[in-house]
C-alpha atoms as a PDB file:
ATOM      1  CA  UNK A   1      19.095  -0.893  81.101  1.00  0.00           C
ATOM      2  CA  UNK A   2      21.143  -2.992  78.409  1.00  0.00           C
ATOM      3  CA  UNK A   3      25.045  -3.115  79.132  1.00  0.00           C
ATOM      4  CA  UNK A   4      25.429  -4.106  75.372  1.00  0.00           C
ATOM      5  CA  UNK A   5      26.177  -7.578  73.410  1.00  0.00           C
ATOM      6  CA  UNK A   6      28.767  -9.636  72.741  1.00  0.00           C
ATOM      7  CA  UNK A   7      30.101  -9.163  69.543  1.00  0.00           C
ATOM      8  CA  UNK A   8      33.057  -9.947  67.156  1.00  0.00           C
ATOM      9  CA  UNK A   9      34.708  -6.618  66.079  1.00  0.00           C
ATOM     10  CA  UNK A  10      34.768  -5.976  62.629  1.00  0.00           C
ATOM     11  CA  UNK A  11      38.435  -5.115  61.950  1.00  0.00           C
ATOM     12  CA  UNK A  12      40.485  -7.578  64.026  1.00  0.00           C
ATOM     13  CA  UNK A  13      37.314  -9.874  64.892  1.00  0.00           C
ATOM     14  CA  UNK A  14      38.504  -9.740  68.411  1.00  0.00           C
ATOM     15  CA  UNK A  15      35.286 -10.416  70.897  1.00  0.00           C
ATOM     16  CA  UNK A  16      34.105  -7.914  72.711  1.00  0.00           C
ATOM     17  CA  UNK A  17      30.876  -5.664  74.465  1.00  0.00           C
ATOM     18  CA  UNK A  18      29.551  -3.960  71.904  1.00  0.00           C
ATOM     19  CA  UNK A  19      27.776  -0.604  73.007  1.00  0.00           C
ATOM     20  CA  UNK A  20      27.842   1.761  69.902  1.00  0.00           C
ATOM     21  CA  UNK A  21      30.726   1.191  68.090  1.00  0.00           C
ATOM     22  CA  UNK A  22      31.252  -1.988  65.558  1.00  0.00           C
ATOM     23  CA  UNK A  23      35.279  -2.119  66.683  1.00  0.00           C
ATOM     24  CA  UNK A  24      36.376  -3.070  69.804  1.00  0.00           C
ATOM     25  CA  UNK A  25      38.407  -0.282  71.872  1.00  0.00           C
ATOM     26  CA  UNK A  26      41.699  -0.912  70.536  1.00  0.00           C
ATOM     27  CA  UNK A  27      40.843  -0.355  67.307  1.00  0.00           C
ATOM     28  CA  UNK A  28      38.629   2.383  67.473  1.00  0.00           C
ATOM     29  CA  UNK A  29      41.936   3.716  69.562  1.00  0.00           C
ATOM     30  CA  UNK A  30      43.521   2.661  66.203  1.00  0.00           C
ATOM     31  CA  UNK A  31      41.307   4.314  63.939  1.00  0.00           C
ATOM     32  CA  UNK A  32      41.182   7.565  66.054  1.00  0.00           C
ATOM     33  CA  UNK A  33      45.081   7.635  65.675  1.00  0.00           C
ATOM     34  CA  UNK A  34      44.722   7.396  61.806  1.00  0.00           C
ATOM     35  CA  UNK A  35      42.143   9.871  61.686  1.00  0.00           C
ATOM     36  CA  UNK A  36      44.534  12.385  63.518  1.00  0.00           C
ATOM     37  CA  UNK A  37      47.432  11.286  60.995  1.00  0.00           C
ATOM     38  CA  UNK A  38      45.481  12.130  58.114  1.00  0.00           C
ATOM     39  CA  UNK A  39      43.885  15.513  59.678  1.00  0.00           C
ATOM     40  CA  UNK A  40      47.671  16.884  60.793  1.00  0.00           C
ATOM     41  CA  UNK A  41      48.827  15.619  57.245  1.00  0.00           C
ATOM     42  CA  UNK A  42      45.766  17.737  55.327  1.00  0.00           C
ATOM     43  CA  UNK A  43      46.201  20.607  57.743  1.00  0.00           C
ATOM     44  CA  UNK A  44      49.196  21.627  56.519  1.00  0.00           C
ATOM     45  CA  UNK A  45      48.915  24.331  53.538  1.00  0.00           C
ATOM     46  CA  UNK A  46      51.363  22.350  51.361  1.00  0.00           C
ATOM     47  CA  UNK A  47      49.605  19.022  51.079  1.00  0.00           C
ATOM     48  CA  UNK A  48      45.911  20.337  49.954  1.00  0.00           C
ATOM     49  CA  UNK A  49      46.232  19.621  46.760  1.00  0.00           C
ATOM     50  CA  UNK A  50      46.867  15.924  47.733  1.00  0.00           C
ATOM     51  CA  UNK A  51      44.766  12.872  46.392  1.00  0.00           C
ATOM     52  CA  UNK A  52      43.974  10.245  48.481  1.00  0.00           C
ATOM     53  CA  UNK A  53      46.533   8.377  47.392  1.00  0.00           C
ATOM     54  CA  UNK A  54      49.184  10.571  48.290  1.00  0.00           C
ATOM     55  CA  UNK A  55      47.557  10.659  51.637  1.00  0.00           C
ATOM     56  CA  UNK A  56      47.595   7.126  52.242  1.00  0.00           C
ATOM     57  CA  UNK A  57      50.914   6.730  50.906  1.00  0.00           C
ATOM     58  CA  UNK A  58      52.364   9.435  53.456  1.00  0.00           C
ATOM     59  CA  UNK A  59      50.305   8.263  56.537  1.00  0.00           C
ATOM     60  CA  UNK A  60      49.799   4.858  56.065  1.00  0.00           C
ATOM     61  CA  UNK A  61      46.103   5.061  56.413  1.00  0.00           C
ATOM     62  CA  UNK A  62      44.663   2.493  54.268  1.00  0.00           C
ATOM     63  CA  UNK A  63      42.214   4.313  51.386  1.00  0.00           C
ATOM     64  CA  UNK A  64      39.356   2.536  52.868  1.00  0.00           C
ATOM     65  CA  UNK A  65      39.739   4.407  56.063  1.00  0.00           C
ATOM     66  CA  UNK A  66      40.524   7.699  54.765  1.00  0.00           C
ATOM     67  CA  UNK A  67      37.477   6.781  51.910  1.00  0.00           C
ATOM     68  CA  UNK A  68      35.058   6.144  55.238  1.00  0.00           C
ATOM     69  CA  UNK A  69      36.813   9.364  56.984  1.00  0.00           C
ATOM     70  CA  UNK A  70      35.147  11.323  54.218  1.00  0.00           C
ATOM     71  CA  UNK A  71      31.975   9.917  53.984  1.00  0.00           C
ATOM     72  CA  UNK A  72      31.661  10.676  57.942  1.00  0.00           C
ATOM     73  CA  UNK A  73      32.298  13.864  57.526  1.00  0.00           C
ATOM     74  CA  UNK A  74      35.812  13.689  59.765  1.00  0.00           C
ATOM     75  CA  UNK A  75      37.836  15.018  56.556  1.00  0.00           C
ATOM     76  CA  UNK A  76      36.337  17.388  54.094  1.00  0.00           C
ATOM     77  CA  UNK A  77      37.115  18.006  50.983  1.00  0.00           C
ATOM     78  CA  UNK A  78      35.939  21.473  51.065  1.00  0.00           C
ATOM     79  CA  UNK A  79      39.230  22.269  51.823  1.00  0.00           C
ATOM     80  CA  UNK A  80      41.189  19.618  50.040  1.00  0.00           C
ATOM     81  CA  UNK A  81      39.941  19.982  46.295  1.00  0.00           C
ATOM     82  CA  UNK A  82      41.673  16.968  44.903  1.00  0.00           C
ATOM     83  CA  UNK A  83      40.805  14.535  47.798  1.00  0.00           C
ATOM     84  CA  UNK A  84      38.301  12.477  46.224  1.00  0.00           C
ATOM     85  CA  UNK A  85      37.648   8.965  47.034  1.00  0.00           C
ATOM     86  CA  UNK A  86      37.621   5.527  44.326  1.00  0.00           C
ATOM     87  CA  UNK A  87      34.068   4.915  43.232  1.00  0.00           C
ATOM     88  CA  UNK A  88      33.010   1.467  43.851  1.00  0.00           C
ATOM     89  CA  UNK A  89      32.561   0.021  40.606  1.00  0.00           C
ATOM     90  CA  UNK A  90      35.420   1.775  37.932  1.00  0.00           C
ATOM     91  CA  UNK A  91      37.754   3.556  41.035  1.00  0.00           C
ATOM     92  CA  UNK A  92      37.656   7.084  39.409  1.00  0.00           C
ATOM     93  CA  UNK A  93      37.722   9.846  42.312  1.00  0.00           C
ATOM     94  CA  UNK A  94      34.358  11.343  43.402  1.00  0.00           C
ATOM     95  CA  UNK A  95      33.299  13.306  46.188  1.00  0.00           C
ATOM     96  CA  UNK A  96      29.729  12.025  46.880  1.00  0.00           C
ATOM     97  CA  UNK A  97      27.934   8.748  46.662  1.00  0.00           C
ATOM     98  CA  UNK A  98      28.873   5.498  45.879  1.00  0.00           C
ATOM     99  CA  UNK A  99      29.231   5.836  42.008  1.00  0.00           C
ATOM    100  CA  UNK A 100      30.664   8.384  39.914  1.00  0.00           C
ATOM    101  CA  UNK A 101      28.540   9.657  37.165  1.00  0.00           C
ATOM    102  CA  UNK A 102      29.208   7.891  33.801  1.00  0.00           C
ATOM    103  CA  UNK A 103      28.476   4.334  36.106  1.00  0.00           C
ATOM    104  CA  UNK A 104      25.085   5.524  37.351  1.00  0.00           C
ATOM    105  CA  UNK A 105      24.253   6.323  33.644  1.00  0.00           C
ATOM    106  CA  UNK A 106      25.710   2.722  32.730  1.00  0.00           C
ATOM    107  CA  UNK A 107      23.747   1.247  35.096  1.00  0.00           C
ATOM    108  CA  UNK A 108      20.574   3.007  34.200  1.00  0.00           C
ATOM    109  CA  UNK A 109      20.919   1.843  30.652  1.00  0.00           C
ATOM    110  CA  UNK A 110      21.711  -1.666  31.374  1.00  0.00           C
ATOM    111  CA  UNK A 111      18.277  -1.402  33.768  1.00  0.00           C
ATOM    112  CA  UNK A 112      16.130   0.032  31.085  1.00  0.00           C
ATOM    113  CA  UNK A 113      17.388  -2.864  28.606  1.00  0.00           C
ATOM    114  CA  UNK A 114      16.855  -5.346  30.850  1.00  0.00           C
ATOM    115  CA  UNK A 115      13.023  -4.021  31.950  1.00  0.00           C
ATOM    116  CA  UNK A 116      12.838  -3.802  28.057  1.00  0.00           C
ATOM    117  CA  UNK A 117      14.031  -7.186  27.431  1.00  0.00           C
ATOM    118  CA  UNK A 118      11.632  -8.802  30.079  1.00  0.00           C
ATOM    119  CA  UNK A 119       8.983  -6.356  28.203  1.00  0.00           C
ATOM    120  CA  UNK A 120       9.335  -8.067  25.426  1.00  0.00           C
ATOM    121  CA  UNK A 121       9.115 -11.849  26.747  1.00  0.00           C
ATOM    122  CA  UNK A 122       6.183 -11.192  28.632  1.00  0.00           C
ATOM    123  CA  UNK A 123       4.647 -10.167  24.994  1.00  0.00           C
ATOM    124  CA  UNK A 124       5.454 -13.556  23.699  1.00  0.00           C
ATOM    125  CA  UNK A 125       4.307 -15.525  26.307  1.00  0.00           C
ATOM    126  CA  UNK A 126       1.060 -12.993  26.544  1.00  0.00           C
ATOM    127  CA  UNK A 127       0.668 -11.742  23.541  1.00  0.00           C
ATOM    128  CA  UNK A 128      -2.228  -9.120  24.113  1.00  0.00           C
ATOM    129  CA  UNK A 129      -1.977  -8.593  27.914  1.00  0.00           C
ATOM    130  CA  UNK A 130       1.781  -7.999  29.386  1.00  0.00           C
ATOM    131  CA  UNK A 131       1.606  -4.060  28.891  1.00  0.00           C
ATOM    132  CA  UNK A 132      -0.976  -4.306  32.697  1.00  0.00           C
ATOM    133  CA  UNK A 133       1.978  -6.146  34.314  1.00  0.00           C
ATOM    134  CA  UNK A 134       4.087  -2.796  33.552  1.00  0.00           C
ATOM    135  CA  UNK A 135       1.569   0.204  33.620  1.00  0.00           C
ATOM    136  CA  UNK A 136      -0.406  -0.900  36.776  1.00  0.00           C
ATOM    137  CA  UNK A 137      -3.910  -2.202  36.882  1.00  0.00           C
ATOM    138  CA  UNK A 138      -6.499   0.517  36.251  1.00  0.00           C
ATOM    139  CA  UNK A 139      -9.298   0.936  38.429  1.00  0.00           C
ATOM    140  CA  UNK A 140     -12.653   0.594  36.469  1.00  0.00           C
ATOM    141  CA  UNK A 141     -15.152   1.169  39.246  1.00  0.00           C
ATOM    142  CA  UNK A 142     -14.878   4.406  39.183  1.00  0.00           C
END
């Protein structure tokens, strides 16, 4: 039976035994005590309609916590209808995922006109045989 590793904990960097946590005890002590701000702060009828923001500014929970509090599952937004979280590329509020909407279609189109791009230079240097390289070598034996 394994008693755990030494590790560096990834909010204060403090060593420590890891088991199944990534933080040390302190801080998950920390963390456990933001978590509990935040949930007594969104329990109360008045401050649903709050962003996360507003809930960081009242608590003093960074958005990064309250941003992984939601992703967890600790704090829905079922409940809270405006608490969103920053997507990670343009910082508008979503609710799932990483990226809001209007970035994943960005990102899609700059993908397709890359693979389009890189299309299109395997045609020079192959002129003739670069559509195989994208379409997958058919089988002829059968």
């Amino acid at each position: 039976m394994s008693l755990g590793k030494l590790a560096n904990c990834s909010r204060c960097d403090a060593l420590f035994v890891q088991a199944v946590r990534d933080i040390c005890p302190k801080c998950y002590q920390q963390v456990e005590q933001e978590y509990e701000l935040c949930a007594r702060f969104l329990r109360k009828r008045e401050n649903r309609g709050s962003n996360i923001y507003q809930v960081s500014e009242v608590t003093g929970v960074s958005v990064k916590q309250i941003t992984k509090f939601i992703k967890e599952g600790r704090i829905s937004i079922a409940g809270n209808p405006h608490l969103g979280y920053p997507c990670e590329r343009c910082d508008s509020l979503i609710h799932t995922g990483n990226l809001c909407d209007s970035c994943i279609d960005s990102l899609k189109h700059d993908i397709t006109q890359d693979l389009e791009v890189m299309r299109r230079l395997d045609e020079e240097k192959n002129p003739g045989n670069s559509t195989a390289a994208y379409r997958g070598k058919r089988n002829t034996d059968e």
